[in-house]
Protein backbone atom coordinates (compact mmCIF):
# COMPACT_ATOMS: atom_id res chain seq x y z
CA UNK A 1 0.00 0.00 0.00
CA UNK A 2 3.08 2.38 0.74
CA UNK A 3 4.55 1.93 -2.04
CA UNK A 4 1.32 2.62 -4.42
CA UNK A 5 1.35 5.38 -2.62
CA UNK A 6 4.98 6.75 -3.43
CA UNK A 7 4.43 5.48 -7.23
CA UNK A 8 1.42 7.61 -6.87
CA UNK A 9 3.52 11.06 -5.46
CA UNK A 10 6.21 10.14 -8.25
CA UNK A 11 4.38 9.83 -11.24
CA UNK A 12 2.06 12.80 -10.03
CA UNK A 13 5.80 15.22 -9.50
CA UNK A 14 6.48 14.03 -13.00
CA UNK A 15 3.48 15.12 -14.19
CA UNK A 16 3.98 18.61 -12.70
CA UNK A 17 7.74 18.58 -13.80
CA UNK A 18 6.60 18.08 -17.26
CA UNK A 19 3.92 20.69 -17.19
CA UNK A 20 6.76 22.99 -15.62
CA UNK A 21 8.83 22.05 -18.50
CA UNK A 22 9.76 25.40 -20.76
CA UNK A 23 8.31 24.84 -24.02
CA UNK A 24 10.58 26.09 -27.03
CA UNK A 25 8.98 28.39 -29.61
CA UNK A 26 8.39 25.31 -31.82
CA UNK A 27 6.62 23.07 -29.34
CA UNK A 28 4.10 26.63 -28.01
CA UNK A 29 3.67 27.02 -32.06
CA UNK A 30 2.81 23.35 -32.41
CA UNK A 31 0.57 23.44 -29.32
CA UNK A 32 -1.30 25.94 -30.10
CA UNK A 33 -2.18 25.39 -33.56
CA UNK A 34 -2.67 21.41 -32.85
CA UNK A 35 -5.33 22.73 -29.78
CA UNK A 36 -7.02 24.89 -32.58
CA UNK A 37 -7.53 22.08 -34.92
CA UNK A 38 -8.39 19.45 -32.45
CA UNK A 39 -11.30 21.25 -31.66
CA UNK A 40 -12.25 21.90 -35.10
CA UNK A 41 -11.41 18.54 -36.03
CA UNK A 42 -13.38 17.48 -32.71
CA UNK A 43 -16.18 19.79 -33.65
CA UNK A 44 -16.83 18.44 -37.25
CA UNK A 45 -16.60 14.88 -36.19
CA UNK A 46 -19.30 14.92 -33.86
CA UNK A 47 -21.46 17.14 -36.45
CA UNK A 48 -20.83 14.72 -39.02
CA UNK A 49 -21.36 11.69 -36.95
CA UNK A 50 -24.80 13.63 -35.20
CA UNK A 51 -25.42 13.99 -38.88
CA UNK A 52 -25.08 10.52 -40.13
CA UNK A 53 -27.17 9.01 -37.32
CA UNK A 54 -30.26 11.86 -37.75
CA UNK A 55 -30.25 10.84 -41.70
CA UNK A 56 -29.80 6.62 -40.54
CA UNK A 57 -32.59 7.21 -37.97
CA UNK A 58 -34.81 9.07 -40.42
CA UNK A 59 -34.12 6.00 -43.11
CA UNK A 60 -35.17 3.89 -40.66
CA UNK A 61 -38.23 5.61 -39.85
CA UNK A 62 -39.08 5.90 -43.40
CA UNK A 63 -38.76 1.81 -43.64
CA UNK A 64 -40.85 1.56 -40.23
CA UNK A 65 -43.36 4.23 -42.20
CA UNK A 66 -43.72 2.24 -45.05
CA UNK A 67 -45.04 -0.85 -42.57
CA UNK A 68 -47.32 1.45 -40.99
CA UNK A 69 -48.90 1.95 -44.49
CA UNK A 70 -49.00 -1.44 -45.50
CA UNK A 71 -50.66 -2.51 -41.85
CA UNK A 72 -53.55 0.27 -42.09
CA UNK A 73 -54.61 -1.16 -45.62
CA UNK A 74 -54.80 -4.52 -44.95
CA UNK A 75 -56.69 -3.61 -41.82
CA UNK A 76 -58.76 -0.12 -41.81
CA UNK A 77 -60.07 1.52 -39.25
CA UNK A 78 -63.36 0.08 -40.34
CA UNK A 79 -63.07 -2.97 -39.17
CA UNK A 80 -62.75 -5.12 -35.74
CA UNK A 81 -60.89 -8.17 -36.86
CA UNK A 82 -57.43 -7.18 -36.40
CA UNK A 83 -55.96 -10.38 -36.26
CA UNK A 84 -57.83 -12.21 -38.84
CA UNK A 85 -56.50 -9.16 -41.22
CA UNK A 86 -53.37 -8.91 -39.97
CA UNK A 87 -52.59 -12.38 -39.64
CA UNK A 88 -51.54 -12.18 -43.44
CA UNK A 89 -49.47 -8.98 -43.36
CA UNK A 90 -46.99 -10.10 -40.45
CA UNK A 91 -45.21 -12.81 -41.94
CA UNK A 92 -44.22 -10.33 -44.59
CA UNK A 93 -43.22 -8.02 -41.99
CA UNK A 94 -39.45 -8.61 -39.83
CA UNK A 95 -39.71 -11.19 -37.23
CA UNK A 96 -39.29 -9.16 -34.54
CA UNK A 97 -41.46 -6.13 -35.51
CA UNK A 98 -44.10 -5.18 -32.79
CA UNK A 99 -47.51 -3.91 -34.13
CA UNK A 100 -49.93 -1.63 -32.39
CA UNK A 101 -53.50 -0.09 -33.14
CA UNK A 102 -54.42 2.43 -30.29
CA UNK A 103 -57.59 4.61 -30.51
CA UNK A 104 -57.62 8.20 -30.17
CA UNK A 105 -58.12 8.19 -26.24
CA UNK A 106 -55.07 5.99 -25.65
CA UNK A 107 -56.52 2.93 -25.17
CA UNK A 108 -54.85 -0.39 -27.18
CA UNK A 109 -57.02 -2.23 -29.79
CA UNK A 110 -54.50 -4.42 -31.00
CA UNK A 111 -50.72 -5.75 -29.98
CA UNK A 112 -49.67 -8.72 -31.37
CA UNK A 113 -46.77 -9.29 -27.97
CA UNK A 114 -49.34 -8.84 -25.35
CA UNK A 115 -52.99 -9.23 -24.19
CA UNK A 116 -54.39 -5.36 -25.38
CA UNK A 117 -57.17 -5.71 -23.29
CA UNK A 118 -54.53 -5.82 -19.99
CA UNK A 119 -52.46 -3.00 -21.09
CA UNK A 120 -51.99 0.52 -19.58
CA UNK A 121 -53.50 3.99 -21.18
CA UNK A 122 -50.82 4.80 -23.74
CA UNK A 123 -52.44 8.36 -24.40
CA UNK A 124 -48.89 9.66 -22.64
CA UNK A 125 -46.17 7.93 -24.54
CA UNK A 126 -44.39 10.40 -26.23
CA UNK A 127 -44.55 8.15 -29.84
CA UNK A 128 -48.52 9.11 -29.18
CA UNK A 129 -48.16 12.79 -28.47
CA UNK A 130 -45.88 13.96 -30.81
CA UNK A 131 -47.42 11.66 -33.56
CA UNK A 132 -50.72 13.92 -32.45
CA UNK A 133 -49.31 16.88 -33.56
CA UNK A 134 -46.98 15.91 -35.94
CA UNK A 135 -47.12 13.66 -39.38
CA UNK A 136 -44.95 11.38 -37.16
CA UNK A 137 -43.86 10.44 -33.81
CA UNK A 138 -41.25 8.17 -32.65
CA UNK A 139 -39.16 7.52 -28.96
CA UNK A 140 -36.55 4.66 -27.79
CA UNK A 141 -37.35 3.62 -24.64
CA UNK A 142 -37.86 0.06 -22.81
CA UNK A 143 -41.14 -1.64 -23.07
CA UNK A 144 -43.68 -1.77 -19.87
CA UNK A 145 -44.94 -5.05 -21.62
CA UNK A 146 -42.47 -7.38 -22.38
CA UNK A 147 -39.22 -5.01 -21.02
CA UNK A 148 -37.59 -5.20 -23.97
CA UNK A 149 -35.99 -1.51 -25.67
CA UNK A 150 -37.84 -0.86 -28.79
CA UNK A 151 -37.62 1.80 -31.40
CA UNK A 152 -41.33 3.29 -31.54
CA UNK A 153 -43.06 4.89 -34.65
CA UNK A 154 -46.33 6.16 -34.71
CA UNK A 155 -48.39 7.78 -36.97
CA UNK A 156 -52.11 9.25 -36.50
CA UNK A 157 -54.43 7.26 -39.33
CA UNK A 158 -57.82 8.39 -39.20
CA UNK A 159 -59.43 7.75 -35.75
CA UNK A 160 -56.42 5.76 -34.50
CA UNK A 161 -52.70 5.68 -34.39
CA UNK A 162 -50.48 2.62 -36.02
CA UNK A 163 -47.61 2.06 -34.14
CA UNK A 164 -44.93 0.08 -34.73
CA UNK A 165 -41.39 -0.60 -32.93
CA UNK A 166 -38.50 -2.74 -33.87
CA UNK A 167 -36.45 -4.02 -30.48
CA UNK A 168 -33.07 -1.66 -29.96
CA UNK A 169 -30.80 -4.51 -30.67
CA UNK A 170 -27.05 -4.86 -31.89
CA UNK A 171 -28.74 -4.94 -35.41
CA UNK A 172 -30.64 -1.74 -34.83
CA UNK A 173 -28.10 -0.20 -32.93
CA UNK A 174 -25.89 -0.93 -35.90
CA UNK A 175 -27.55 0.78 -38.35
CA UNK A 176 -28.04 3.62 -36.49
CA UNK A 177 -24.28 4.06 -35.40
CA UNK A 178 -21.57 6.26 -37.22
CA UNK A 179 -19.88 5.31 -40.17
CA UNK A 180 -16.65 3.49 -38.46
CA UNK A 181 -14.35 3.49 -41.80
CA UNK A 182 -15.50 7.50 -42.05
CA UNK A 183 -13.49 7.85 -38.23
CA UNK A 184 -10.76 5.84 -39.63
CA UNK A 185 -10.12 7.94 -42.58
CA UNK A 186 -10.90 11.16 -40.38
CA UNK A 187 -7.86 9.68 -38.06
CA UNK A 188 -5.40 9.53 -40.78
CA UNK A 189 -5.91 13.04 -42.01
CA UNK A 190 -5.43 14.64 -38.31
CA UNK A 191 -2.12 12.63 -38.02
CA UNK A 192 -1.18 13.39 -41.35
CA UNK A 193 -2.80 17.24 -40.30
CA UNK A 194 -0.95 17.18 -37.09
CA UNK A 195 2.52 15.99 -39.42
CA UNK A 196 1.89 19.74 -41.36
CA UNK A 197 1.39 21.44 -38.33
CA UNK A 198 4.64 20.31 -37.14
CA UNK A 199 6.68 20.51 -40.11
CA UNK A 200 4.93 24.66 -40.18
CA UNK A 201 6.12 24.98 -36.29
CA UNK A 202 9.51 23.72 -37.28
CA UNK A 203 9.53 26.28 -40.59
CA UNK A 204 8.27 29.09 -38.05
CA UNK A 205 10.65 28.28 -35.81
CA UNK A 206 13.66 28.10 -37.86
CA UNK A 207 13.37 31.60 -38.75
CA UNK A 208 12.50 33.05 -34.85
CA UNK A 209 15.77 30.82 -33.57
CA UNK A 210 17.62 32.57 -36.49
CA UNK A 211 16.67 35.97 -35.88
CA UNK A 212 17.25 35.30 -31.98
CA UNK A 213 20.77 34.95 -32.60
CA UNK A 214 21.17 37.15 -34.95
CA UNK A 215 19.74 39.69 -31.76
CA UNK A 216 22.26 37.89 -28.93
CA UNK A 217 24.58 37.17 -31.53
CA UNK A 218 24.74 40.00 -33.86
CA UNK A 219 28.69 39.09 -34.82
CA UNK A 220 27.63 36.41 -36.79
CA UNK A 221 25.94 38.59 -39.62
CA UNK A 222 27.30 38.71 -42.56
CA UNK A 223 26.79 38.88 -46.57
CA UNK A 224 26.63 35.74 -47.19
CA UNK A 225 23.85 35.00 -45.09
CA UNK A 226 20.32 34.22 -46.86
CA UNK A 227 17.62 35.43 -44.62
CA UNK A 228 13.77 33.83 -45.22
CA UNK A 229 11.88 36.20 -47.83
CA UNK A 230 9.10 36.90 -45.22
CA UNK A 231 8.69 39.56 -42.73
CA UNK A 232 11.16 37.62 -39.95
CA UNK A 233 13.78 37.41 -42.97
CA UNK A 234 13.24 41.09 -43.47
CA UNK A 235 13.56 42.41 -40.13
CA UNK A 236 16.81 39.94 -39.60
CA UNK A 237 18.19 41.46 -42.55
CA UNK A 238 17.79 44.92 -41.45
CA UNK A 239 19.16 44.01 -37.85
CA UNK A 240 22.09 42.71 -39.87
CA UNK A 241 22.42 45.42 -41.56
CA UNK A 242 22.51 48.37 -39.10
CA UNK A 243 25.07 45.72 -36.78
CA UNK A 244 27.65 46.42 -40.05
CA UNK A 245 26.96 49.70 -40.00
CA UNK A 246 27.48 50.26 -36.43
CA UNK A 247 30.70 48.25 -36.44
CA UNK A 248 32.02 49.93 -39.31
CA UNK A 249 31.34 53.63 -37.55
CA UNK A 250 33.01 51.83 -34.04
CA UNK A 251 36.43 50.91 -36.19
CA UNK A 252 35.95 54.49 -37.59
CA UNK A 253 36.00 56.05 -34.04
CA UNK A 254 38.67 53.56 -32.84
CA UNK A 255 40.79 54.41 -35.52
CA UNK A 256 40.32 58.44 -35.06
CA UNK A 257 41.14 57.56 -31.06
CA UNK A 258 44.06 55.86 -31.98
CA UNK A 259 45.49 58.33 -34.16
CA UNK A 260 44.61 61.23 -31.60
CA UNK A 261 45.98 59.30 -28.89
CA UNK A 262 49.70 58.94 -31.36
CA UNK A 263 49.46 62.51 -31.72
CA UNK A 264 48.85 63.31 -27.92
CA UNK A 265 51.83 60.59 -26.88
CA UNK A 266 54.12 62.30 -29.69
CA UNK A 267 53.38 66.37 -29.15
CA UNK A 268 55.99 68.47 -27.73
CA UNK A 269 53.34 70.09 -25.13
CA UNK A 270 51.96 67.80 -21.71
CA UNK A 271 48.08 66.99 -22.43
CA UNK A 272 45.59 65.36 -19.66
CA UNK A 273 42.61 64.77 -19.82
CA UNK A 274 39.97 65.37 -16.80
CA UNK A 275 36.00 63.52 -16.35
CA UNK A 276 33.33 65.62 -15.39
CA UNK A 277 34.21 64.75 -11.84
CA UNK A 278 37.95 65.66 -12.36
CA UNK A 279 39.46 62.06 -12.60
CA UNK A 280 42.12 61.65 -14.84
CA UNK A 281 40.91 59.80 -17.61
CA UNK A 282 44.28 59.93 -20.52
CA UNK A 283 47.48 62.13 -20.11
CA UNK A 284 51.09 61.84 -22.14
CA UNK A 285 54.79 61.29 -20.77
CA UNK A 286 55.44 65.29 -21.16
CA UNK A 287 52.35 66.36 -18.75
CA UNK A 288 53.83 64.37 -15.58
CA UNK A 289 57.67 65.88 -16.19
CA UNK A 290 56.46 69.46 -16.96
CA UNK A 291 53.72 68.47 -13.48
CA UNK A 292 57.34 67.61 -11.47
CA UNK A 293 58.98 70.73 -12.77
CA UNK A 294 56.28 73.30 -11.69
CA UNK A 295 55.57 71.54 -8.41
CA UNK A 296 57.96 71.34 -5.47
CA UNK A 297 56.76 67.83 -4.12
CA UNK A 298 58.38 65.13 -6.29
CA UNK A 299 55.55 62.84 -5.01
CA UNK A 300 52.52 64.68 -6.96
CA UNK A 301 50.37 62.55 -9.21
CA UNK A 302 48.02 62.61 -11.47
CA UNK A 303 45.86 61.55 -8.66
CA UNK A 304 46.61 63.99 -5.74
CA UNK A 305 46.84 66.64 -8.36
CA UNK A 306 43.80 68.32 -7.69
CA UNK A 307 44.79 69.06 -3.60
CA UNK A 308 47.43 71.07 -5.28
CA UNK A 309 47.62 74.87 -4.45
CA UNK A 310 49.16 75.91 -7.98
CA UNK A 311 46.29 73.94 -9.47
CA UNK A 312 43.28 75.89 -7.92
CA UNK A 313 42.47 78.24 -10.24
CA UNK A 314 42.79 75.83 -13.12
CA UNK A 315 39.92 73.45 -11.02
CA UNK A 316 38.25 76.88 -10.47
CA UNK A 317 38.05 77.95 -13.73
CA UNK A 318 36.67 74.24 -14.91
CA UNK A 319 34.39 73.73 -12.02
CA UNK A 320 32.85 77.68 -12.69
CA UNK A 321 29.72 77.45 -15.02
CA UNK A 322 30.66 78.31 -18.92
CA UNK A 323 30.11 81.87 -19.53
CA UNK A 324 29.26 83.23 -22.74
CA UNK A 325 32.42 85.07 -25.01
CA UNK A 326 29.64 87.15 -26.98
C-alpha cells in the first residue's frame, strides 16, 4: 500500500515537472495550432457523426413508415378483426417487428406481444403525443410489456394511431451508429494534419531561432547570409544590416582615437585629460615631467593633483559654469 502510494507522489511530481517544462517556440507554435484544430477537427466529427445518425434514424423511420402503411390497408379503421386481417401482413413483416393499433383516447385495440385488453393507457407515450401533432412520432425507450428496448413509430391514421417498434438490438443499434471506416479515414488526415502542423512549427521556428541569434549574436551577420523572404527574414536582414553599420562607424572612431591618442603621446606640449568629476581619464609622458617641474613635491600625481595649491584656479576655472564670449 506504501509503495502505491509513493508510485502515486512520483508519477504525479512528474506530471507537474513536465507541465513545468519550458516549451521552445516550436513546441508553443505546435501546441497551439494542434489545440485549434483538435477542436475543429473534434467539432466536425461529432457534427458529421450527429449527422449521419439523424439521416440513418430518419431511413429507418421511413422503412418503419412504409409498414405502418402497408398494416392500415390490410386492416382499416373500419373494421374489428385485427388479427384475422393482420394475420396475413406479419409474416411479410421482420420477425421481430411489434404492431400496435391504439384509438384516439389511448386505449390499445391491438398488440400482437401482449394481451391489449390488460395494457396501460398509452395516451402519454411520447410516440402518441408527438405523432398527435406531428405527421410522425417516434421515442426509444424500454417496453412496460415485455421489457424489452424498442424503437417506436407512430403515426395518427384516421381515428387511431399505427404504431410500430423494432427491439433496440445490436442490429438496430448498428444501423443507427456512425460510419466506423468514415473515423478511420478522419484519423489519418489529423495525423497526417498534425505531421503539417509540425513541419509549419519547425519552418516558423527556424526563422524566430535565427533571428534570436542574430539579436544575442549579432557578430555572426554577414553577406553571405540568406535570410527567409518573409517579414522575420526582413527584419533579420535589417538588424544585420545596421550591426555592419554600427561596427564599421566603431572601427571608424577607434581608428580616429588611436590616431589622436599617437598625436597626444608624440606632441611636444603635456596633455591630460579630466572627467566631469575631475578624474584623470588619458594624459602623455610630457604632462607628468612638466607636473614635477612646476611643483615642489616630487611625489605629486596625477591623482593627488587636484589638492594642489598651484592647481586651484585651473579646477576653479573648470568647475565655474561656462560663460558666454559674446
Amino acid at each position: 500500500m506504501r509503495s502505491d502510494a509513493h508510485q502515486s507522489v512520483g508519477l504525479w511530481l512528474s506530471v507537474q515537472s513536465l507541465l513545468r517544462m519550458r516549451l521552445n517556440y516550436r513546441g508553443k507554435l505546435f501546441i497551439r495550432f494542434g489545440c485549434v484544430f483538435l477542436l475543429f477537427f473534434a467539432g466536425v466529427i461529432l457534427i458529421g457523426q450527429w449527422r449521419q445518425r439523424t439521416i440513418k434514424k430518419q431511413a429507418l423511420e421511413d422503412q418503419l413508415a412504409g409498414y405502418i402503411h402497408m398494416i392500415d390497408k390490410a386492416a382499416p379503421d373500419t373494421t374489428t378483426e385485427y388479427s384475422g386481417r393482420l394475420g396475413s401482413i406479419l409474416p411479410l413483416l421482420p420477425r421481430t417487428i411489434r404492431v400496435s393499433l391504439i384509438d384516439l383516447n389511448g386505449s390499445v385495440l391491438f398488440d400482437n406481444v401482449g394481451a391489449s385488453a390488460r395494457m396501460e393507457n398509452h395516451a402519454a407515450r411520447a410516440e402518441i403525443v408527438a405523432a398527435s401533432r406531428h405527421p410522425y412520432g417516434s421515442d426509444i425507450r424500454t417496453s412496460h410489456t415485455d421489457g424489452i428496448k424498442y424503437l417506436y413509430l407512430a403515426e395518427k391514421i384516421g381515428s387511431r394511431f399505427v404504431r410500430v417498434a423494432l427491439p433496440y438490438d445490436t442490429e438496430v443499434r448498428y444501423q443507427l451508429q456512425g460510419d466506423t471506416p468514415f473515423l478511420y479515414w478522419a484519423m489519418a488526415l489529423l495525423l497526417v494534419t498534425l505531421l503539417l502542423i509540425s513541419g509549419v512549427a519547425k519552418s516558423m521556428s527556424r526563422a524566430i531561432r535565427h533571428l534570436r541569434d542574430l539579436a544575442v549574436t549579432p557578430a555572426m551577420a554577414g553577406d553571405e547570409q540568406v535570410f527567409p523572404d518573409d517579414e522575420l527574414g526582413e527584419i533579420s536582414r535589417k538588424i544585420a544590416r545596421n550591426y555592419r553599420d554600427l561596427r564599421e562607424k566603431t572601427l571608424a572612431i577607434d581608428h580616429e582615437r588611436e590616431r589622436l591618442s599617437q598625436h597626444i603621446l608624440y606632441s611636444r606640449e603635456g596633455v591630460c585629460f579630466f572627467s566631469p568629476t575631475h578624474e584623470v581619464l588619458f594624459f602623455n609622458g610630457l604632462f607628468v615631467q612638466y607636473l614635477h617641474a612646476i611643483s615642489d613635491c616630487h611625489d605629486i600625481s596625477t591623482a593627488t593633483l587636484s589638492q594642489e595649491p598651484f592647481f586651484a584656479s585651473a579646477l576653479e576655472f573648470v568647475r565655474s559654469p561656462p560663460q558666454s564670449f559674446l
